[in-house]
Structure formats: structure tokens, C-alpha cells
PDB file of N, CA and C in Angstrom:
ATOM      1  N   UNK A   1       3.201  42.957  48.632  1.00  0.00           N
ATOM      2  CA  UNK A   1       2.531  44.156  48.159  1.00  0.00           C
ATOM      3  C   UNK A   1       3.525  45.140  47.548  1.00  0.00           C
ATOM      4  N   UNK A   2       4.729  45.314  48.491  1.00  0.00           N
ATOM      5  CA  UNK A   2       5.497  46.251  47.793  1.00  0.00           C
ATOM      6  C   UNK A   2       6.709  45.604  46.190  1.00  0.00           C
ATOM      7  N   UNK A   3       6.315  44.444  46.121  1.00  0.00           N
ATOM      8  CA  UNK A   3       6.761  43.865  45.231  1.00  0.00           C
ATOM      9  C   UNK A   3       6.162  44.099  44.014  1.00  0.00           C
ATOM     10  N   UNK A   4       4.586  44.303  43.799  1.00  0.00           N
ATOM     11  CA  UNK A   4       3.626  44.272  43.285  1.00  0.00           C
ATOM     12  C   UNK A   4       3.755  45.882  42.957  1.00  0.00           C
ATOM     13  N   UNK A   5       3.844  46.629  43.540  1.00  0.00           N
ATOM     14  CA  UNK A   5       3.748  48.295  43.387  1.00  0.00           C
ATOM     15  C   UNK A   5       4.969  48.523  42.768  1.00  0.00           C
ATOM     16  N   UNK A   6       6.531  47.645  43.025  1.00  0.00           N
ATOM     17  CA  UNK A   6       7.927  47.945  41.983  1.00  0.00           C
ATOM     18  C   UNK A   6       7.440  47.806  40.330  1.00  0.00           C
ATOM     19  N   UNK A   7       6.893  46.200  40.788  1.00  0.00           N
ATOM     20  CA  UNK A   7       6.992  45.913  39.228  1.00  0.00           C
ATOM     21  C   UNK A   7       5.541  46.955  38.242  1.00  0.00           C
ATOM     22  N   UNK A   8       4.780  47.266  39.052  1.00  0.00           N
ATOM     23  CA  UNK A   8       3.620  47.993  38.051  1.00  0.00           C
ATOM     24  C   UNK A   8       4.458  49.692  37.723  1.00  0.00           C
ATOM     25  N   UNK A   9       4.981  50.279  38.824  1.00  0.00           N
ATOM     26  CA  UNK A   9       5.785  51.290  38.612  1.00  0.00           C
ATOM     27  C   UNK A   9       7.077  51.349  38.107  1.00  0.00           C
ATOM     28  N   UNK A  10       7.702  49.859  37.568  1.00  0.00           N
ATOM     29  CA  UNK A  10       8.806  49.777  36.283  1.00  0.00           C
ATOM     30  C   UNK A  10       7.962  49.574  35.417  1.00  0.00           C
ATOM     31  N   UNK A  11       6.713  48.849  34.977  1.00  0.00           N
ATOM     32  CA  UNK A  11       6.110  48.865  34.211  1.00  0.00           C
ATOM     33  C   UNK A  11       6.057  50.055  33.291  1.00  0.00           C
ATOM     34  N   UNK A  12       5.461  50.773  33.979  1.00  0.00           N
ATOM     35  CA  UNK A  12       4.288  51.765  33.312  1.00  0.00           C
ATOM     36  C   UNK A  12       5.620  53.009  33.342  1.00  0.00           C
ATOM     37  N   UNK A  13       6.852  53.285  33.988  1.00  0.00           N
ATOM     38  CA  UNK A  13       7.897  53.452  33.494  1.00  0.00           C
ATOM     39  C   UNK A  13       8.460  53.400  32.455  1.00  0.00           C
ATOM     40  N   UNK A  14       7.993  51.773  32.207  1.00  0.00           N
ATOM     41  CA  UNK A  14       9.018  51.240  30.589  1.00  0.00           C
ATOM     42  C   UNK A  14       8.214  52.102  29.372  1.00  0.00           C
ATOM     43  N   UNK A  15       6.731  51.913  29.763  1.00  0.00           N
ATOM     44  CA  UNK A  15       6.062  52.256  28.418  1.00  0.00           C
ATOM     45  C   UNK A  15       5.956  53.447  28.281  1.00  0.00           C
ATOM     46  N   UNK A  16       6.214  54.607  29.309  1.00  0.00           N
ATOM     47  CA  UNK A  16       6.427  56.119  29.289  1.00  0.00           C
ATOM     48  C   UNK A  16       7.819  55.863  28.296  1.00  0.00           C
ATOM     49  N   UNK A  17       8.434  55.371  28.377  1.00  0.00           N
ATOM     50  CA  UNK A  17      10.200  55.146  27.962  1.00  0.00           C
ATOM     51  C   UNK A  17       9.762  55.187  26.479  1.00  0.00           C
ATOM     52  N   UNK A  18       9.048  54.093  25.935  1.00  0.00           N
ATOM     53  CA  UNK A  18       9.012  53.743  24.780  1.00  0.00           C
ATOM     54  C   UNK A  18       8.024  54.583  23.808  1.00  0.00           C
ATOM     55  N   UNK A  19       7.162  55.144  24.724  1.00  0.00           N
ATOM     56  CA  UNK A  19       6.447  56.479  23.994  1.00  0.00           C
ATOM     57  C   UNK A  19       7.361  57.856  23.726  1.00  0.00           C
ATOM     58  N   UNK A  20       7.987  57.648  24.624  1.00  0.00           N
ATOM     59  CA  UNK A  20       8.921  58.958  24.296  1.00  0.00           C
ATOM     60  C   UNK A  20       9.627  59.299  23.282  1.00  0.00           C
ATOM     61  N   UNK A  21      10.260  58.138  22.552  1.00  0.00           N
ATOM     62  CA  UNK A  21      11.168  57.951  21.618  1.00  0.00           C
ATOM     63  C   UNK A  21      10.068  57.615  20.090  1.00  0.00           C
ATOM     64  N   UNK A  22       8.910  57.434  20.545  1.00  0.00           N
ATOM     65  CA  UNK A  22       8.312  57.180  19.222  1.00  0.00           C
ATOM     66  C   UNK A  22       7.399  58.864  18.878  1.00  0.00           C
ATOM     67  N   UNK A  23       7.606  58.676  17.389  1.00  0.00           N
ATOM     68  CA  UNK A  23       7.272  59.363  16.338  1.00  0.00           C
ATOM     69  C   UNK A  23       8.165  59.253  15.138  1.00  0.00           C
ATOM     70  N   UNK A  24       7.701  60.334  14.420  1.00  0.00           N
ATOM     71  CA  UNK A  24       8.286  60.096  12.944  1.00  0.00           C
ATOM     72  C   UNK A  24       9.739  61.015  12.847  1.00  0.00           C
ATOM     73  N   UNK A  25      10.611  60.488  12.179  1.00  0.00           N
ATOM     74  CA  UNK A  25      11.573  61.544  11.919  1.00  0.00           C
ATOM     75  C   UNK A  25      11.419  62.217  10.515  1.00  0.00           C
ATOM     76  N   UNK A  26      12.057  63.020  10.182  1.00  0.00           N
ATOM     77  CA  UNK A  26      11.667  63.245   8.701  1.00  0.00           C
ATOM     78  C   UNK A  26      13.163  63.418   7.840  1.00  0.00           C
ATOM     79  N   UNK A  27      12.363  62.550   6.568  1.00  0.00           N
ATOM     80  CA  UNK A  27      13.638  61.945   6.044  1.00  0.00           C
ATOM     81  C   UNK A  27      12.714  61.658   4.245  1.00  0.00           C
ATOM     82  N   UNK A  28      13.192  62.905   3.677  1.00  0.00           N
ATOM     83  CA  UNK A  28      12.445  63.548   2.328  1.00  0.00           C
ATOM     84  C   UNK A  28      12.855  62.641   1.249  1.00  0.00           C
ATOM     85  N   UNK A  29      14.144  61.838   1.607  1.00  0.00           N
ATOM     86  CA  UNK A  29      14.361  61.307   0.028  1.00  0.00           C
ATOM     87  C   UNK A  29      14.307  59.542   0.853  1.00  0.00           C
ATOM     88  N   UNK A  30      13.938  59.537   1.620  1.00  0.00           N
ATOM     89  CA  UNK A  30      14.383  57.904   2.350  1.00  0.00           C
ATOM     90  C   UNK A  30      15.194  57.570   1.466  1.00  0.00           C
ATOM     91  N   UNK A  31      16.146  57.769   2.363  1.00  0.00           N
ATOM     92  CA  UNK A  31      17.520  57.148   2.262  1.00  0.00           C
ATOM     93  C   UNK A  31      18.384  56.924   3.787  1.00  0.00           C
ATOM     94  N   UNK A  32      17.433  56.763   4.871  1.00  0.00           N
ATOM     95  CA  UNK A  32      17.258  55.905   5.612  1.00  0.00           C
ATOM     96  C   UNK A  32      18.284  57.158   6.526  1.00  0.00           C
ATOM     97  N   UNK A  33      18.664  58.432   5.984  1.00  0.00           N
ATOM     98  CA  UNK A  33      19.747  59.313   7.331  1.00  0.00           C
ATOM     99  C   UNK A  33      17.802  60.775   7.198  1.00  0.00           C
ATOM    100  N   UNK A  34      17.983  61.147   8.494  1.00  0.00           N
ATOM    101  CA  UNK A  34      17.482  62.010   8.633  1.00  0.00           C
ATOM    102  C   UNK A  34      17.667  63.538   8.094  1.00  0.00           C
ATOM    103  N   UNK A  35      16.614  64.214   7.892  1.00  0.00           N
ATOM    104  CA  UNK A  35      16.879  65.201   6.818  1.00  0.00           C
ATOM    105  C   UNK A  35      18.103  65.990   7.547  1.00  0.00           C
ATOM    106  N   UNK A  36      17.893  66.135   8.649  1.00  0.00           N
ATOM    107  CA  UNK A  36      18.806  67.110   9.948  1.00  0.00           C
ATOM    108  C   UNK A  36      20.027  66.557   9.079  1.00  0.00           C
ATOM    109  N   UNK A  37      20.631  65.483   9.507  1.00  0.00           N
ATOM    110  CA  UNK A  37      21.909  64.701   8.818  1.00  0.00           C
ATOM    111  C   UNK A  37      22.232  64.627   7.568  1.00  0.00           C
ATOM    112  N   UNK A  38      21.240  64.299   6.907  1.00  0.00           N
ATOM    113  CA  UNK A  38      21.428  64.603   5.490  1.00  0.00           C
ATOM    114  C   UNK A  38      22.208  65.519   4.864  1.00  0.00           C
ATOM    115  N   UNK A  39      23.555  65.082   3.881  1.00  0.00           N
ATOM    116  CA  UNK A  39      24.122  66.257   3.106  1.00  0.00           C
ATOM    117  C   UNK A  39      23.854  66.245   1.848  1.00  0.00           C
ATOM    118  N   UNK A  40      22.349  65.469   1.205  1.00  0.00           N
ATOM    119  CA  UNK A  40      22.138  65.936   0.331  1.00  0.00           C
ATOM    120  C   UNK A  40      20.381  65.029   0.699  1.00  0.00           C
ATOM    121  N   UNK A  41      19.649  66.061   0.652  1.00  0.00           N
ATOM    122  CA  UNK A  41      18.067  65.755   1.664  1.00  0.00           C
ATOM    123  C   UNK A  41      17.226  65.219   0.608  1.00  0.00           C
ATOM    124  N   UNK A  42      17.124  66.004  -0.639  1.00  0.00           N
ATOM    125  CA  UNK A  42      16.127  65.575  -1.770  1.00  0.00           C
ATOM    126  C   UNK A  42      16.713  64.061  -2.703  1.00  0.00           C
ATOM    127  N   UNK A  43      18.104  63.912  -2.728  1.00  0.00           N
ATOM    128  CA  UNK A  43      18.337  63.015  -3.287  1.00  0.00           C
ATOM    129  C   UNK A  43      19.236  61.754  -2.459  1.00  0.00           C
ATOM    130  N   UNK A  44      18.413  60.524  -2.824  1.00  0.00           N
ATOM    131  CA  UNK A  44      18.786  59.062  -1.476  1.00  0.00           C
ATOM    132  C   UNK A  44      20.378  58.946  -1.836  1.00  0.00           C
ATOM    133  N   UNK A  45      21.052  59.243  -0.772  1.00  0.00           N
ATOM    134  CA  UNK A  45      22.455  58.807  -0.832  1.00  0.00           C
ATOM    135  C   UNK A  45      22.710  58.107   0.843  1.00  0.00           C
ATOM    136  N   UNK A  46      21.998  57.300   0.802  1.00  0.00           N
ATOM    137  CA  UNK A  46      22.412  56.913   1.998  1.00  0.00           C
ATOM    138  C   UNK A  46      22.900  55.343   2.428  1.00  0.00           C
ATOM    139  N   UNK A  47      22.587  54.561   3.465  1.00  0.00           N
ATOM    140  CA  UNK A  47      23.988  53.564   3.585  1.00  0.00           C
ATOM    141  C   UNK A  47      23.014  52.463   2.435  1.00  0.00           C
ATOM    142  N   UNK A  48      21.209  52.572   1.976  1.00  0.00           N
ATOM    143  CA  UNK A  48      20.674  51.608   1.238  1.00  0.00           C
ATOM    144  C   UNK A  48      21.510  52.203  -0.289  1.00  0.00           C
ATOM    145  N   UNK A  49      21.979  52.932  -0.811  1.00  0.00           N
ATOM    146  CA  UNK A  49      22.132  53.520  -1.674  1.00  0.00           C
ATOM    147  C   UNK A  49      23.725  53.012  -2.099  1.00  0.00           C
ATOM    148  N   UNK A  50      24.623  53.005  -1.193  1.00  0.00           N
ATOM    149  CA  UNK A  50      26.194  52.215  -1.197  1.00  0.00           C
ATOM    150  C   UNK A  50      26.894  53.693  -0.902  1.00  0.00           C
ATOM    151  N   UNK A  51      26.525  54.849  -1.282  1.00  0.00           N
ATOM    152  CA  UNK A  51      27.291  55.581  -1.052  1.00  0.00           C
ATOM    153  C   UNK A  51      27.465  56.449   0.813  1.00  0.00           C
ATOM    154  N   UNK A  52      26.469  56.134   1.544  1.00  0.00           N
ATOM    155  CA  UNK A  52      26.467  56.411   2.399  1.00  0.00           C
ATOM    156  C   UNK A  52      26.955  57.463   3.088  1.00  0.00           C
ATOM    157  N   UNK A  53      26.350  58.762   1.927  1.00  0.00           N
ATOM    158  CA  UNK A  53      26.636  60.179   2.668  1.00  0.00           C
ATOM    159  C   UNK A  53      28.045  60.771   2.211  1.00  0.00           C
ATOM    160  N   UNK A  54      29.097  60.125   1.459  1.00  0.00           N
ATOM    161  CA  UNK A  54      29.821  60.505   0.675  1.00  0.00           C
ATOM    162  C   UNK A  54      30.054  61.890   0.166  1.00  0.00           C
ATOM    163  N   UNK A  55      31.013  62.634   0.967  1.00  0.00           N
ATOM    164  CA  UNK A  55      31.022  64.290   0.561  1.00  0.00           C
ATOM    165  C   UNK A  55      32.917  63.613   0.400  1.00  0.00           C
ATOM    166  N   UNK A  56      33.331  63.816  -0.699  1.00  0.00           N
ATOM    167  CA  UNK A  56      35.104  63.508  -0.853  1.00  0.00           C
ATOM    168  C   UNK A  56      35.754  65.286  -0.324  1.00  0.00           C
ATOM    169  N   UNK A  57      35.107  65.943  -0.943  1.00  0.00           N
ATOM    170  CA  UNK A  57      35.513  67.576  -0.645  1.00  0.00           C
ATOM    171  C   UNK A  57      35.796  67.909   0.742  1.00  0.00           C
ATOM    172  N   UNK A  58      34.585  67.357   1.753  1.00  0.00           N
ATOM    173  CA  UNK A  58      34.089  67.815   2.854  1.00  0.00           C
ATOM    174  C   UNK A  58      33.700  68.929   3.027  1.00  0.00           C
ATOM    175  N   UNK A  59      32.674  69.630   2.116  1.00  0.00           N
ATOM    176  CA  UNK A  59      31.831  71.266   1.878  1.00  0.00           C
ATOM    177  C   UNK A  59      30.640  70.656   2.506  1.00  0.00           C
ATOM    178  N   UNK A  60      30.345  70.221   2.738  1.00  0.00           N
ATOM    179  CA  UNK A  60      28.476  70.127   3.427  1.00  0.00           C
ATOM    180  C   UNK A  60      27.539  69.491   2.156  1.00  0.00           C
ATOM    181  N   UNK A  61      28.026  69.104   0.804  1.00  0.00           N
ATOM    182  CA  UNK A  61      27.586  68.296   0.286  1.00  0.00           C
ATOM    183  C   UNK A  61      27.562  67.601  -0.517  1.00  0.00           C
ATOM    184  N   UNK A  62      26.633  66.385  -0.114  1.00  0.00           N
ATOM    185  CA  UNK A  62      27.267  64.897  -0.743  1.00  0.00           C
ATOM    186  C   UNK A  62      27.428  64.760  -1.935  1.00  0.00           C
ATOM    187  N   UNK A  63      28.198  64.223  -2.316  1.00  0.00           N
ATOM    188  CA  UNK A  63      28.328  64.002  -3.866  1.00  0.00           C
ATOM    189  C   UNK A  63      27.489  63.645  -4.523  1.00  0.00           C
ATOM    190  N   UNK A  64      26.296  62.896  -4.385  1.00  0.00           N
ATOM    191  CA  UNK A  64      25.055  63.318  -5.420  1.00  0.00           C
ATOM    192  C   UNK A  64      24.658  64.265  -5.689  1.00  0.00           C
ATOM    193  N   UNK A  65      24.614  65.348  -4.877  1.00  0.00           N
ATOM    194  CA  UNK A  65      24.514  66.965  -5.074  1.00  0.00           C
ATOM    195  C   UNK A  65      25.335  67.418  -5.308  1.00  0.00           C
ATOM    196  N   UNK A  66      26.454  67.592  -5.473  1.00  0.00           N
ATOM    197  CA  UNK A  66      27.786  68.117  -5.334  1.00  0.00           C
ATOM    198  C   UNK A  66      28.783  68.200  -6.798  1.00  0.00           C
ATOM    199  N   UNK A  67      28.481  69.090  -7.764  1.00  0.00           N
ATOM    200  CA  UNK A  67      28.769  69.104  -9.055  1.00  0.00           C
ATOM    201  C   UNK A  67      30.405  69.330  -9.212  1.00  0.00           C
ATOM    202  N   UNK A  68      30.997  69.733  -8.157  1.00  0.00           N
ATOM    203  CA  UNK A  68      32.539  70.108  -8.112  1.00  0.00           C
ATOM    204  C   UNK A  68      33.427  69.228  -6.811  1.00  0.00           C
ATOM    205  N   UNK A  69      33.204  67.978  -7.042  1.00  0.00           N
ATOM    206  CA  UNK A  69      34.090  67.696  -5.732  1.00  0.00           C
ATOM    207  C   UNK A  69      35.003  67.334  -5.632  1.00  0.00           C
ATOM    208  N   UNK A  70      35.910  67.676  -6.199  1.00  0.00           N
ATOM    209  CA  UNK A  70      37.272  68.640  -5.970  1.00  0.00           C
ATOM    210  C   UNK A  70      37.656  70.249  -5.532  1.00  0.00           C
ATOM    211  N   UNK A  71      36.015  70.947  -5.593  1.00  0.00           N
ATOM    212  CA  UNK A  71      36.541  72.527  -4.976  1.00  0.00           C
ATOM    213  C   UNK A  71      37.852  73.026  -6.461  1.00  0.00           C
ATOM    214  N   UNK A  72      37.971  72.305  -7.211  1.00  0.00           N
ATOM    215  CA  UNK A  72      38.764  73.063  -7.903  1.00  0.00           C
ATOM    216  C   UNK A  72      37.849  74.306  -9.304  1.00  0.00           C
ATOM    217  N   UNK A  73      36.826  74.102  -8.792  1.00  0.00           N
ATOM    218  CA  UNK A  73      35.970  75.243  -9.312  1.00  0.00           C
ATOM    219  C   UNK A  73      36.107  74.803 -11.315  1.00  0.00           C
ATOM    220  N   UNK A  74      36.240  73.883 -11.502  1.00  0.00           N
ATOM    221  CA  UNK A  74      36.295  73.305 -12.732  1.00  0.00           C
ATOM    222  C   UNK A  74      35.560  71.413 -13.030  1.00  0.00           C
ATOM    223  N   UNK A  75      34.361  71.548 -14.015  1.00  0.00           N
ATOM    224  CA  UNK A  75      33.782  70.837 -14.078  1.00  0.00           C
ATOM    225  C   UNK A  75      34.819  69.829 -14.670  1.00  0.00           C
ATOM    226  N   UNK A  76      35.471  68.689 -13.967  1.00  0.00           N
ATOM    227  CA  UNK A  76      36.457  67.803 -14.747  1.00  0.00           C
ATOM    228  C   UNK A  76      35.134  66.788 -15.236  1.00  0.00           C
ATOM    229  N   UNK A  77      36.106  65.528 -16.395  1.00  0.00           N
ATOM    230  CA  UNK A  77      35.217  64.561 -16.146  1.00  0.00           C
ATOM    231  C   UNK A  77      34.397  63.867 -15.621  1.00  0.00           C
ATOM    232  N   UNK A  78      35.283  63.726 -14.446  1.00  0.00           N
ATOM    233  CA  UNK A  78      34.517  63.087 -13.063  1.00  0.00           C
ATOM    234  C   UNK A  78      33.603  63.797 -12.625  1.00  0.00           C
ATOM    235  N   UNK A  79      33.329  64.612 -12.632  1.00  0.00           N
ATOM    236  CA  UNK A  79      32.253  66.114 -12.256  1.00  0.00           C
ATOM    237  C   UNK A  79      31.511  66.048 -13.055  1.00  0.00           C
ATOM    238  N   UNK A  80      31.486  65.841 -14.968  1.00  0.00           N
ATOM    239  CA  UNK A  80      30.434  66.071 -15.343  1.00  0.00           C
ATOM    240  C   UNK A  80      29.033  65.518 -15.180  1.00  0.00           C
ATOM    241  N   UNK A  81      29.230  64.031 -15.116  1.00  0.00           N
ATOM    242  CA  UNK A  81      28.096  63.380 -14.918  1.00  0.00           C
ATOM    243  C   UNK A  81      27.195  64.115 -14.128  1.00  0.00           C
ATOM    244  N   UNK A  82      27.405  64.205 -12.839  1.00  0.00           N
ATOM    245  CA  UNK A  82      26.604  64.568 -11.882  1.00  0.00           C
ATOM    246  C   UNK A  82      26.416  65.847 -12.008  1.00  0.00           C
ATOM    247  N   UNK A  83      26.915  66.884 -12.857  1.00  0.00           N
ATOM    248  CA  UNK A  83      26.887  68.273 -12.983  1.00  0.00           C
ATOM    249  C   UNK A  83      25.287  68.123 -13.977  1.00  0.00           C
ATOM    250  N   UNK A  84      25.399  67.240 -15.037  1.00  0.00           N
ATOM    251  CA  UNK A  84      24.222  67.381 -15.840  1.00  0.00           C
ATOM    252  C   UNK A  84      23.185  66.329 -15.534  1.00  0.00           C
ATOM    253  N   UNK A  85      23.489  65.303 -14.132  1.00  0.00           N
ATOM    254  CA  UNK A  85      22.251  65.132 -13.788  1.00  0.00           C
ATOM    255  C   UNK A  85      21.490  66.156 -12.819  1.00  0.00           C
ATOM    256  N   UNK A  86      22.340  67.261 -12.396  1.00  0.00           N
ATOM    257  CA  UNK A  86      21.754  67.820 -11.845  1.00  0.00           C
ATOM    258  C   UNK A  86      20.675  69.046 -12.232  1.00  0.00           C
ATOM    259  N   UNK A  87      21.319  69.661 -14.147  1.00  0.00           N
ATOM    260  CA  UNK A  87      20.470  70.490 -14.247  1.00  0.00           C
ATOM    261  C   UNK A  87      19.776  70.026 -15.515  1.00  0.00           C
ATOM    262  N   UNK A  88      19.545  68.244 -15.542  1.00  0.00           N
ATOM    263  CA  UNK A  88      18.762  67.571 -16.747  1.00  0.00           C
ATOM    264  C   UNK A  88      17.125  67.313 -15.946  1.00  0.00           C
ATOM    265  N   UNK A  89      17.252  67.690 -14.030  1.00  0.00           N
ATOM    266  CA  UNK A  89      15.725  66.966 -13.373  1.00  0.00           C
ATOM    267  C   UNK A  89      15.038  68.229 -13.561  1.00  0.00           C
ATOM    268  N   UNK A  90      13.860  68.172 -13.181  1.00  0.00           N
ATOM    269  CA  UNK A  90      12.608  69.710 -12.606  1.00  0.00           C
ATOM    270  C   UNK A  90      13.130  69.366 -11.308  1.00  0.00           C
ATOM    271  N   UNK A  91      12.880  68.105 -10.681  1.00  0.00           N
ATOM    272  CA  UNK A  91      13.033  68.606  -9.216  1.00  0.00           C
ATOM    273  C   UNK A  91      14.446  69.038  -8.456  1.00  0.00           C
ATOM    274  N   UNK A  92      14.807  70.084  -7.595  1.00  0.00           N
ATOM    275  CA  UNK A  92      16.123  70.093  -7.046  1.00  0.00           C
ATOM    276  C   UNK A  92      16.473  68.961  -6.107  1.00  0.00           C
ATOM    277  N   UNK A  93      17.678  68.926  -6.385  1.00  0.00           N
ATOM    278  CA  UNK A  93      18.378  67.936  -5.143  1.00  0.00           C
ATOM    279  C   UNK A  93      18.279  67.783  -3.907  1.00  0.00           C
ATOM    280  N   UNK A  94      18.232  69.127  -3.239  1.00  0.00           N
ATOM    281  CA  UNK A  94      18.064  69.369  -2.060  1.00  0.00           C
ATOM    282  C   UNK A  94      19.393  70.168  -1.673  1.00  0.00           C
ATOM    283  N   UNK A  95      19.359  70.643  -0.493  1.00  0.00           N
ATOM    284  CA  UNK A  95      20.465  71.352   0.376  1.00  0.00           C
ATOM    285  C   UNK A  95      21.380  69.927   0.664  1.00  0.00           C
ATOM    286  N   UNK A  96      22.584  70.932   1.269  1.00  0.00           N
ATOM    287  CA  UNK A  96      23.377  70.339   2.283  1.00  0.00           C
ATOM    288  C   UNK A  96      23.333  70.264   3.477  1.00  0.00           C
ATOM    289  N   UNK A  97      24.115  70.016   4.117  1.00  0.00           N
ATOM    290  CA  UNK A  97      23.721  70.530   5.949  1.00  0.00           C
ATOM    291  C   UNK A  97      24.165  72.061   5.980  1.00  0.00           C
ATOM    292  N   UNK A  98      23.610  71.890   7.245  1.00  0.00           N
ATOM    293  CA  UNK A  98      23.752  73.562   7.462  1.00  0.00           C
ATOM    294  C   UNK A  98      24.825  74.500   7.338  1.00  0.00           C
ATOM    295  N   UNK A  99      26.180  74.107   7.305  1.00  0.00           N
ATOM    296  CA  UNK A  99      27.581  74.165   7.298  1.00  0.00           C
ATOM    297  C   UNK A  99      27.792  74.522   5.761  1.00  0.00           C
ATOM    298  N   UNK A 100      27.628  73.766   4.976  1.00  0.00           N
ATOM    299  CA  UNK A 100      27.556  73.863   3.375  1.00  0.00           C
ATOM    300  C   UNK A 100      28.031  74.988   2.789  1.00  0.00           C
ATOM    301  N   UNK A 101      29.131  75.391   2.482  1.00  0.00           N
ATOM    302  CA  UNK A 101      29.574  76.396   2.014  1.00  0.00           C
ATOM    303  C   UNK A 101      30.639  77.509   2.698  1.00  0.00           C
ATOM    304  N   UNK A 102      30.241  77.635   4.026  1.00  0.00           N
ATOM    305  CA  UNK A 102      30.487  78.260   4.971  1.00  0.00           C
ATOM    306  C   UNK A 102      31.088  77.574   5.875  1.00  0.00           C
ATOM    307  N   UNK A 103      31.793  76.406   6.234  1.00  0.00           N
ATOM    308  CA  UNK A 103      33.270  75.826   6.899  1.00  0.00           C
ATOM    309  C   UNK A 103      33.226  74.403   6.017  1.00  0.00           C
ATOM    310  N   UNK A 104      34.573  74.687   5.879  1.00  0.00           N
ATOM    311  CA  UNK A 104      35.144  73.651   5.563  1.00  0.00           C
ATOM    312  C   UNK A 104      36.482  72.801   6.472  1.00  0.00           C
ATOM    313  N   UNK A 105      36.401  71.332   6.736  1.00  0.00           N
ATOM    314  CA  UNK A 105      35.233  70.318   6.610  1.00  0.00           C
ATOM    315  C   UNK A 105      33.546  70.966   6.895  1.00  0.00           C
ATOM    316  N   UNK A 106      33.207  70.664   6.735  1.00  0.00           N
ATOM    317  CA  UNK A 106      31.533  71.007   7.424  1.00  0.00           C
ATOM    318  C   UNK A 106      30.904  69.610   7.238  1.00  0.00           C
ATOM    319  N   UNK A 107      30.895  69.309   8.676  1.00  0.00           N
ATOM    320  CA  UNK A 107      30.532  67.655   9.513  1.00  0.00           C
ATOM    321  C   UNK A 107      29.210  67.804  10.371  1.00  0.00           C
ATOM    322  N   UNK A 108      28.339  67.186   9.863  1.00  0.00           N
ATOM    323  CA  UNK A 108      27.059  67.464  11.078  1.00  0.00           C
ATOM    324  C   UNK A 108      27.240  67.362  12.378  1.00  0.00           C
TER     325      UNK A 108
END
């Protein structure tokens, strides 16, 4: 009997366990990191993407968003591309993490 009462009360244990952890996370550009994590939320830079969150600067955001990453406050070559894909869309890119601007490294 008391064998019978362990296993129904690990049971019904496990499936409290597995409800707990389910729901949705939210993740605006799926790119498979959560928006929280995300250093650039509106546009997919994530590990399906190859770049996998890629900030070279370390400002809070990723180089798909990130029109200067060098911080040398000058659009070089390497900068332009992504400088005029950024103001050729309607839609914005998205933020960085919360850090973004305001410490550097800024690491979730």
C-alpha cells in the first residue's frame, strides 16, 4: 500500500514539475534566444542565423543592429552595409538588452 501511495505521489509530483516549466517564452524575431536575452529582439541573429548574438563592441547590441561596431563613432566600410540596411526597412530592428549604451561590456 505504501508503495502504491510513493509512486502515485512521485507521479502527480512529476506532472506538477512539467506544468510548471511549460508556457510560451517570447521571442519577436524567432531566432530561437528570448526577447529578455536578445541583443537585437526585432531582427533573427541567433545560433539558426550563424551569427549567434554577435555584439564585437560589447555595447548591448548585436551587430545586426549595431551600425558602429567599432564605437569609433565613424561609419567605416565594414559599418556601412548594416548602417543602410538599417535605415533602407519601415520596420525597426529592435532594442538591445537593457545595458545598451549605458555599460560597457553590457552582458545579459
Amino acid at each position: 500500500m505504501k508503495l502504491k501511495l510513493i509512486m502515485l505521489v512521485s507521479i502527480f509530483a512529476l506532472g506538477l514539475s512539467f506544468s510548471a516549466n511549460a508556457g510560451s517564452v517570447a521571442d519577436g524575431d524567432s531566432d530561437l534566444v528570448p526577447d529578455t536575452f536578445d541583443n537585437c529582439s526585432a531582427l533573427a541573429n541567433g545560433p539558426g542565423q550563424g551569427s549567434n548574438q554577435t555584439d564585437s563592441d560589447s555595447d548591448g547590441y548585436g551587430n545586426a543592429c549595431d551600425a558602429d561596431y567599432d564605437q569609433d563613432f565613424l561609419i567605416a566600410t565594414s559599418d556601412f552595409s548594416t548602417f543602410l540596411a538599417q535605415f533602407q526597412t519601415t520596420a525597426p530592428l529592435g532594442p538591445g538588452l537593457s545595458c545598451a549604451g549605458v555599460a560597457t561590456p553590457c552582458l545579459p
